[in-house]
Protein backbone atom coordinates (compact mmCIF):
# COMPACT_ATOMS: atom_id res chain seq x y z
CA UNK A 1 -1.48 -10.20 -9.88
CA UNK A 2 -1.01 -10.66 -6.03
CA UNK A 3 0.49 -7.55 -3.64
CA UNK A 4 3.42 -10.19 -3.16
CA UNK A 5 3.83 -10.83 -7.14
CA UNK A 6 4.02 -6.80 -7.97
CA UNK A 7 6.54 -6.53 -4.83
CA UNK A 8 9.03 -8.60 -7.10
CA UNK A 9 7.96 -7.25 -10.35
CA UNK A 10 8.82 -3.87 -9.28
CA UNK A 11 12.08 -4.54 -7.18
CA UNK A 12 13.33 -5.83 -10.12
CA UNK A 13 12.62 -2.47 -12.24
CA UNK A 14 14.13 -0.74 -9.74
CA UNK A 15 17.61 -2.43 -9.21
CA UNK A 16 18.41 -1.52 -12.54
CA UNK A 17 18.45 2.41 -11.15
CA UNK A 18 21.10 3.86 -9.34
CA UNK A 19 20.01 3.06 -5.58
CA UNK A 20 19.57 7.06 -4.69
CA UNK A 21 16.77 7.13 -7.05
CA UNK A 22 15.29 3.66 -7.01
CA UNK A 23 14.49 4.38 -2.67
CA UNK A 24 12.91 8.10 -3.36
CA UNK A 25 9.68 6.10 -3.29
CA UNK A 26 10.21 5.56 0.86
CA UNK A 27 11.60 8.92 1.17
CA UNK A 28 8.51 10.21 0.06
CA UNK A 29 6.91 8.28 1.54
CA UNK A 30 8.50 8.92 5.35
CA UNK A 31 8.12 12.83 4.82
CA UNK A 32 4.50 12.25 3.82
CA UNK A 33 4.41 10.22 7.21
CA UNK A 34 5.90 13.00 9.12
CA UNK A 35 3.30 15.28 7.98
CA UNK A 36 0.42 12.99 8.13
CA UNK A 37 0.91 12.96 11.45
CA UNK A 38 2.47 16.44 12.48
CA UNK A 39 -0.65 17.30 14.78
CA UNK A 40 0.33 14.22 17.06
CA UNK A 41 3.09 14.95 20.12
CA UNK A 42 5.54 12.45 18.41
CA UNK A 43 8.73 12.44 16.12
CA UNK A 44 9.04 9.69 13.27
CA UNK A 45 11.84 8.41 11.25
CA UNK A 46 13.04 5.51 9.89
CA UNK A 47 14.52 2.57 11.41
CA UNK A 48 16.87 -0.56 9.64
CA UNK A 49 17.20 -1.21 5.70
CA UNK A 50 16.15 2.81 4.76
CA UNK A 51 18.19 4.43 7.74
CA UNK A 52 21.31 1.76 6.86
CA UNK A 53 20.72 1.92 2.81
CA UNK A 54 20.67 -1.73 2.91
CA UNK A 55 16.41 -2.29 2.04
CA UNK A 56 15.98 -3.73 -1.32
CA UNK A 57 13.61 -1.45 -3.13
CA UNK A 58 10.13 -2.86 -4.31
CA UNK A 59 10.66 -5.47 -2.01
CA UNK A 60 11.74 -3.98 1.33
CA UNK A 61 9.24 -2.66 4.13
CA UNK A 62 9.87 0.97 5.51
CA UNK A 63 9.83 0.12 9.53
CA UNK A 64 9.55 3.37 11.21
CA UNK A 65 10.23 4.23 15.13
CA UNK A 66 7.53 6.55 16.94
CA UNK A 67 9.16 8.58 20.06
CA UNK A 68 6.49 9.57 21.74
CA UNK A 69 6.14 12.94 24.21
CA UNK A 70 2.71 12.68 26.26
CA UNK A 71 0.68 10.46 24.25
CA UNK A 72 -1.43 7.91 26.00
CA UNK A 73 -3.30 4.72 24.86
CA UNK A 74 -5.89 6.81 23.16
CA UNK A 75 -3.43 8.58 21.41
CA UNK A 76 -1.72 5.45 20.53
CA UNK A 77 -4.85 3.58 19.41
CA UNK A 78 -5.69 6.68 16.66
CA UNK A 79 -2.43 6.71 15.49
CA UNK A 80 -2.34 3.13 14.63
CA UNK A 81 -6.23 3.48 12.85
CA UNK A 82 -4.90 6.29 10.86
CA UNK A 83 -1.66 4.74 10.14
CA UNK A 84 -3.90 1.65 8.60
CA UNK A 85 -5.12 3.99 6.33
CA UNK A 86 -2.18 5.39 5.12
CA UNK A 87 -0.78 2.24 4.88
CA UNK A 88 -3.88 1.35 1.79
CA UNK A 89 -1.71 4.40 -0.18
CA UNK A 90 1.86 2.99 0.84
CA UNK A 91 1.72 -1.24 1.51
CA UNK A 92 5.41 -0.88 2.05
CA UNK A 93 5.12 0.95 4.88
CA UNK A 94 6.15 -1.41 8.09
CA UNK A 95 6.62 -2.19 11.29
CA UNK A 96 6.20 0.39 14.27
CA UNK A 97 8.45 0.78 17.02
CA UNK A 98 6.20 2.80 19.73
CA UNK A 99 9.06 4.00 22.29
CA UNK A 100 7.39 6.10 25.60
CA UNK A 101 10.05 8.94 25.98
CA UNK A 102 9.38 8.93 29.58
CA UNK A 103 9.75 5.23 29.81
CA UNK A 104 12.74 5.16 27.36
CA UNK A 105 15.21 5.55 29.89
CA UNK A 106 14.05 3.34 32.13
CA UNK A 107 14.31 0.07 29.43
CA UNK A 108 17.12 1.12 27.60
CA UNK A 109 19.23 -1.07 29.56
CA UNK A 110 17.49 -4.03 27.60
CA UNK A 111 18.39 -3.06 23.80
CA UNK A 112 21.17 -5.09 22.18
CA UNK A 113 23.76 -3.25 20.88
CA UNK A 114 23.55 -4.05 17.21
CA UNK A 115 20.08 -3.80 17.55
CA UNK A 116 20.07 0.18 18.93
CA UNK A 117 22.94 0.57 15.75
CA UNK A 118 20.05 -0.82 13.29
CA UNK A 119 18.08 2.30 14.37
CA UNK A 120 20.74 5.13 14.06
CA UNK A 121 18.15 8.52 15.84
CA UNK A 122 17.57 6.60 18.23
CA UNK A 123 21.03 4.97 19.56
CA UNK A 124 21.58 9.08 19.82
CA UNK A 125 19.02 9.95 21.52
CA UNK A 126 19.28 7.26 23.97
CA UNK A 127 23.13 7.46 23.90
CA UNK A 128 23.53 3.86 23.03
CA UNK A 129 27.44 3.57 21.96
CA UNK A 130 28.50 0.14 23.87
CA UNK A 131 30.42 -2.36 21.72
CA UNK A 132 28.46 -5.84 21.59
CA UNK A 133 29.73 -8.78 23.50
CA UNK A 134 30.16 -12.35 21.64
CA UNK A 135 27.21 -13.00 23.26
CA UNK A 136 25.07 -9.69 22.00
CA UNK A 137 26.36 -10.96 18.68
CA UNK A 138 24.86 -14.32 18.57
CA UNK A 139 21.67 -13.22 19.86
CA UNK A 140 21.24 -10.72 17.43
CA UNK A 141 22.34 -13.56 14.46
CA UNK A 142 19.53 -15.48 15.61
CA UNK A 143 16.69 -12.82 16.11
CA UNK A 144 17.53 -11.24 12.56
CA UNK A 145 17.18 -14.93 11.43
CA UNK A 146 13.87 -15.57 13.37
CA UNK A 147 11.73 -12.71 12.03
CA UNK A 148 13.56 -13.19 8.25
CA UNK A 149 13.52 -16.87 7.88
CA UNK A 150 10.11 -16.85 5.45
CA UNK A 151 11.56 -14.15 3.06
CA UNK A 152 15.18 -15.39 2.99
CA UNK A 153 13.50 -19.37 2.05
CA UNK A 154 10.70 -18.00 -0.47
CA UNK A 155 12.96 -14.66 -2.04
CA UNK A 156 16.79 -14.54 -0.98
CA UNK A 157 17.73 -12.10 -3.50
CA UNK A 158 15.64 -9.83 -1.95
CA UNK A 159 17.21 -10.08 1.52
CA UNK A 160 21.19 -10.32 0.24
CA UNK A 161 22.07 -6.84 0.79
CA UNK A 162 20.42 -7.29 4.47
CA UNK A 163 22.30 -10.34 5.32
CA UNK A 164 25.66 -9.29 3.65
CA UNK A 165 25.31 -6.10 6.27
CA UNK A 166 24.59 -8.02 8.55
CA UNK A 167 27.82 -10.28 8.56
CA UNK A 168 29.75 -7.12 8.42
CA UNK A 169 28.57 -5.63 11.52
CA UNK A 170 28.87 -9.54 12.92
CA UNK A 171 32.46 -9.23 11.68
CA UNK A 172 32.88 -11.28 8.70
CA UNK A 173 33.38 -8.82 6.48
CA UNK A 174 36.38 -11.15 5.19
CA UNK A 175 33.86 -13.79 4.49
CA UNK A 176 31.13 -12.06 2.27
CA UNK A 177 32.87 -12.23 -0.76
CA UNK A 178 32.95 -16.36 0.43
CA UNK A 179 29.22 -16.98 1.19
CA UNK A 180 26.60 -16.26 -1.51
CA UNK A 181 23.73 -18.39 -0.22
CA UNK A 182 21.57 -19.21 2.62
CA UNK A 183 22.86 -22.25 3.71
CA UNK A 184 26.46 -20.66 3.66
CA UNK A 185 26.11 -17.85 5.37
CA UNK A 186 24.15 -19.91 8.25
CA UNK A 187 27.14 -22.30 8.31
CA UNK A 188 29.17 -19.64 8.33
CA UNK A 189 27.53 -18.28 11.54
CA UNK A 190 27.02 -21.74 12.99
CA UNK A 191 30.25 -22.47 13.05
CA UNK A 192 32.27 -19.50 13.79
CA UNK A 193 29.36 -18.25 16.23
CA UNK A 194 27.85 -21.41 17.96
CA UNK A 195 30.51 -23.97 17.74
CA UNK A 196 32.90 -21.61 18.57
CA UNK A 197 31.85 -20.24 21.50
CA UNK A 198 29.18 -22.30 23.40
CA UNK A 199 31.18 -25.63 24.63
CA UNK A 200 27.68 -28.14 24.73
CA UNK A 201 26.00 -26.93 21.49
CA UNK A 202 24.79 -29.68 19.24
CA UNK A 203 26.52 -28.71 15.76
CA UNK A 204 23.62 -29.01 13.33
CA UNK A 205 20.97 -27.51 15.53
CA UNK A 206 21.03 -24.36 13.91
CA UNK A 207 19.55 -26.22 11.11
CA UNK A 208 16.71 -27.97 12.46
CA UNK A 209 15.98 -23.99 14.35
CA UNK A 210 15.81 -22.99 10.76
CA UNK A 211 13.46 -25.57 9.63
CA UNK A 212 10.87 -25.00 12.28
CA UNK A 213 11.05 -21.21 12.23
CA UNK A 214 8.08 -20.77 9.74
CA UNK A 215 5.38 -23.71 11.39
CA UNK A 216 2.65 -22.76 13.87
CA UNK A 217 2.84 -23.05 17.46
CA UNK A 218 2.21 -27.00 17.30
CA UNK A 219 5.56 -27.66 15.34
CA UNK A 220 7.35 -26.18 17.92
CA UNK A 221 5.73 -28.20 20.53
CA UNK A 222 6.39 -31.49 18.64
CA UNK A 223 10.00 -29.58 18.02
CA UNK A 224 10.68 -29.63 21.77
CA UNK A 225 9.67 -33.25 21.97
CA UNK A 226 12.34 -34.31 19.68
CA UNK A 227 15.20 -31.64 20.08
CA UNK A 228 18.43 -31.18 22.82
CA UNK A 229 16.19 -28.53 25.49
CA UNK A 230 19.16 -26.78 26.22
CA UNK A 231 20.16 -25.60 23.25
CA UNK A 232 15.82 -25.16 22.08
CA UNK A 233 16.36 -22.82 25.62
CA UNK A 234 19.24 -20.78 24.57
CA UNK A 235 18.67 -20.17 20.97
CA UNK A 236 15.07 -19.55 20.74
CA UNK A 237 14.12 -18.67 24.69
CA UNK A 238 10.77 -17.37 23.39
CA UNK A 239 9.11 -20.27 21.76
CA UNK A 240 10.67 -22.96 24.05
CA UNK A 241 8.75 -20.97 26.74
CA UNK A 242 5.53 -21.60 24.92
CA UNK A 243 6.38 -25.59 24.43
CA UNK A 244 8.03 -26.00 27.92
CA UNK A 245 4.41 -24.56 29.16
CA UNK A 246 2.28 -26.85 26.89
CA UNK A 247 4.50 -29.86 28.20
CA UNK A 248 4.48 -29.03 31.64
CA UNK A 249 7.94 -29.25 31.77
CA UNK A 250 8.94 -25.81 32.85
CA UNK A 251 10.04 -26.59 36.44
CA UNK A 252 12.73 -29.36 34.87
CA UNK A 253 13.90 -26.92 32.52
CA UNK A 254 14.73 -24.79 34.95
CA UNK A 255 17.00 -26.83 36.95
CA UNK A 256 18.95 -26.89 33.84
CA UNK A 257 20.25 -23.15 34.22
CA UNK A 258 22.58 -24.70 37.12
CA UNK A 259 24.43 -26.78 34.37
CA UNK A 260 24.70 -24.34 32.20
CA UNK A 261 28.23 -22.43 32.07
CA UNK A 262 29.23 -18.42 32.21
CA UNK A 263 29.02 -17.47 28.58
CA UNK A 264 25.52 -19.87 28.17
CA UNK A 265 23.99 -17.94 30.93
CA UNK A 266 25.36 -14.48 29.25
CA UNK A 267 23.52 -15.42 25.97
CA UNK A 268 20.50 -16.55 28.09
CA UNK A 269 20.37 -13.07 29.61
CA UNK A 270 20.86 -11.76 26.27
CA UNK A 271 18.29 -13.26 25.08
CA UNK A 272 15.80 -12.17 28.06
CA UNK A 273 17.13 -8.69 27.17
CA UNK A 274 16.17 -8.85 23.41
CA UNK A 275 12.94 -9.72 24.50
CA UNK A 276 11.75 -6.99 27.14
CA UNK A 277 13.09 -4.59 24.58
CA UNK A 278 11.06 -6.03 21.91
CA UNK A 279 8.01 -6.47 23.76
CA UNK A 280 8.50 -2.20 25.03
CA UNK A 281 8.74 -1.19 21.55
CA UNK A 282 5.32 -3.43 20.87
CA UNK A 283 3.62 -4.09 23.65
CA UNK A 284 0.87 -0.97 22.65
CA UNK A 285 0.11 -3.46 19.62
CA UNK A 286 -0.88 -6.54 21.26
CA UNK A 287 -4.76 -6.47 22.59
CA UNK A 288 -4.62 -9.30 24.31
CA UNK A 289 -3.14 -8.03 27.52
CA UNK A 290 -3.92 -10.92 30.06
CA UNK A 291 -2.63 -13.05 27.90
CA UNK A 292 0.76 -10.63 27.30
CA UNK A 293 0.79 -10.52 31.28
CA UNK A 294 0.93 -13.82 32.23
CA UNK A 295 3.89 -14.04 28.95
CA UNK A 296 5.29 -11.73 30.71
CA UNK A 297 5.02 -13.51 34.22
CA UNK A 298 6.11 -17.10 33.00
CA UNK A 299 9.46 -15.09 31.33
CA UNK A 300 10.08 -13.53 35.16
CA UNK A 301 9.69 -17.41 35.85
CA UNK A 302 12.76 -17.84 33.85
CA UNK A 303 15.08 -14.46 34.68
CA UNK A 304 14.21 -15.25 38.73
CA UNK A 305 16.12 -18.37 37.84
CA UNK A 306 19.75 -16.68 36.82
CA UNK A 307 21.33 -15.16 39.41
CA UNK A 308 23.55 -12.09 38.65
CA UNK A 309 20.86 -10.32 36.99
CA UNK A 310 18.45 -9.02 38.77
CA UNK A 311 17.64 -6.10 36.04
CA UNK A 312 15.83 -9.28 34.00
CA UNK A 313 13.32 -9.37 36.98
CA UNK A 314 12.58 -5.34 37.02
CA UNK A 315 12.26 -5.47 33.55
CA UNK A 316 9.28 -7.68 33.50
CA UNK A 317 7.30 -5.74 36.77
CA UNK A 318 7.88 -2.57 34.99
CA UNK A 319 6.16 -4.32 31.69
CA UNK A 320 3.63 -5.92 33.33
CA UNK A 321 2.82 -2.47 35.27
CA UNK A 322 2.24 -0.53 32.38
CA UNK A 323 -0.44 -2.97 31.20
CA UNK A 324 -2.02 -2.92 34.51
């Protein structure tokens, strides 16, 4: 039976538990963490669906943040080789967030709102207590969709406790009672997020976003070839950067920001935002660095371009100086 095959098998043993029992299995499994690596300068806990009691058990990962004291690269690279191998005990173990406490400060500016409330320790640590804007909101609607679009098309039921959290803190906590599938909660959001709000959005787009979210990095060139480039821009900033590159088209794009109006710029910077954060929290993982700088170089391409926000521009020289 495949890893993927048990993962169901066993989340559906465990919803019939009460939920306090059925997740002792990942907190276990985050105190075993903790003393796994107690010799190291660094606190761990856990981060989204086991810090918000939303994860699915069986079928949910544990993602954990790492605050770090005076750790360096070395430091960084043994922790990730021993947390492989801890990892070959618990496959449910997840995603790392590496945060540099001495850097923390410095990029907290970046993190969106609903993002910093995902990961509870850390919001107070950082003291992270501003309400999201309309715009925060729809950029974290459509980076929770990006990175869960495979599991929510191959396994929903695994991911409905996630999502129906996640319209709550979005504010349709009116509507969850309403929406019991995919394609109406993204309607949902579509239309009382995107056609709402942004006055040039191309109702349906959301849809074809969707579509493309799982293909390789050739869909979404042939995407951009046959989709509206301002909305590929605002909604998925990240891999219209890759396509706008590959079609040498990145100089015309640009001269679109002057078109665009207040609260499509806001969700633009947004967006930038998201992804600075992101890449601080990761950026330790990625061993291609040359390749991460000039990412990080053709983004500053992008945040030179909106005036008003200058911190967009920082953001990038102090990420591309701590891979120099």
């Amino acid at each position: 039976m495949k890893t993927k095959d048990i993962g169901v098998a066993l989340s559906k043993v465990l919803k019939l538990l009460p939920y306090s029992i059925s997740t002792l299995p990942y907190d276990y499994a985050l105190e075993l963490a903790r003393s796994y690596f107690k010799t190291y300068d660094i606190e761990i806990w856990s981060r989204n669906g086991h810090a918000l009691r939303t994860l699915t058990p069986g079928a949910s990962d544990l993602d954990l943040t790492v605050y770090t004291g005076t750790t360096g690269d070395h430091d960084y690279k043994k922790f990730i080789c021993d947390y492989e191998n801890l990892k070959k005990c618990m496959p449910f173990l997840g995603e790392v967030n590496w945060i540099d406490s001495g850097e923390a400060q410095n990029f907290k500016v970046f993190i969106n709102p609903m993002e910093a409330d995902r990961d509870p320790i850390l919001r107070d640590v950082l003291g992270l207590y501003k309400k999201p804007t309309i715009v925060e909101k729809i950029c974290f609607f459509l980076r929770c969709l990006a990175s869960d679009t495979y599991g929510i098309r191959t396994n929903f039921s695994s991911r409905k406790r996630k999502w129906e959290r996640h319209l709550i803190d979005l504010g349709f906590s009116d509507y969850t009672q309403q929406v019991s599938t995919p394609s109406e909660i993204f309607d949902l959001c579509e239309e009382k997020l995107l056609t709402e709000n942004l006055p040039n959005y191309e109702k349906g787009f959301l849809g074809k976003i969707i579509k493309n979210h799982h293909q390789d990095i050739n869909a979404w060139n042939r995407f951009y070839s046959a989709s509206s480039v301002r909305d590929f821009l605002l909604l998925a900033p990240n891999r219209w950067l890759g396509a706008t590159i590959h079609h040498n088209k990145m100089n015309e794009d640009l001269n679109l920001l002057s078109d665009l109006s207040t609260i499509e710029i806001d969700l633009l910077v947004a967006q930038i935002e998201w992804e600075i954060w992101g890449l601080f929290t990761q950026y330790q993982q990625i061993d291609d660095k040359q390749g991460l700088v000039n990412h990080l170089q053709n983004f500053k391409l992008l945040a030179d371009k909106i005036t008003g926000a200058p911190h967009l521009a920082h953001g990038f020289k102090k990420l591309i100086k701590l891979q120099i």
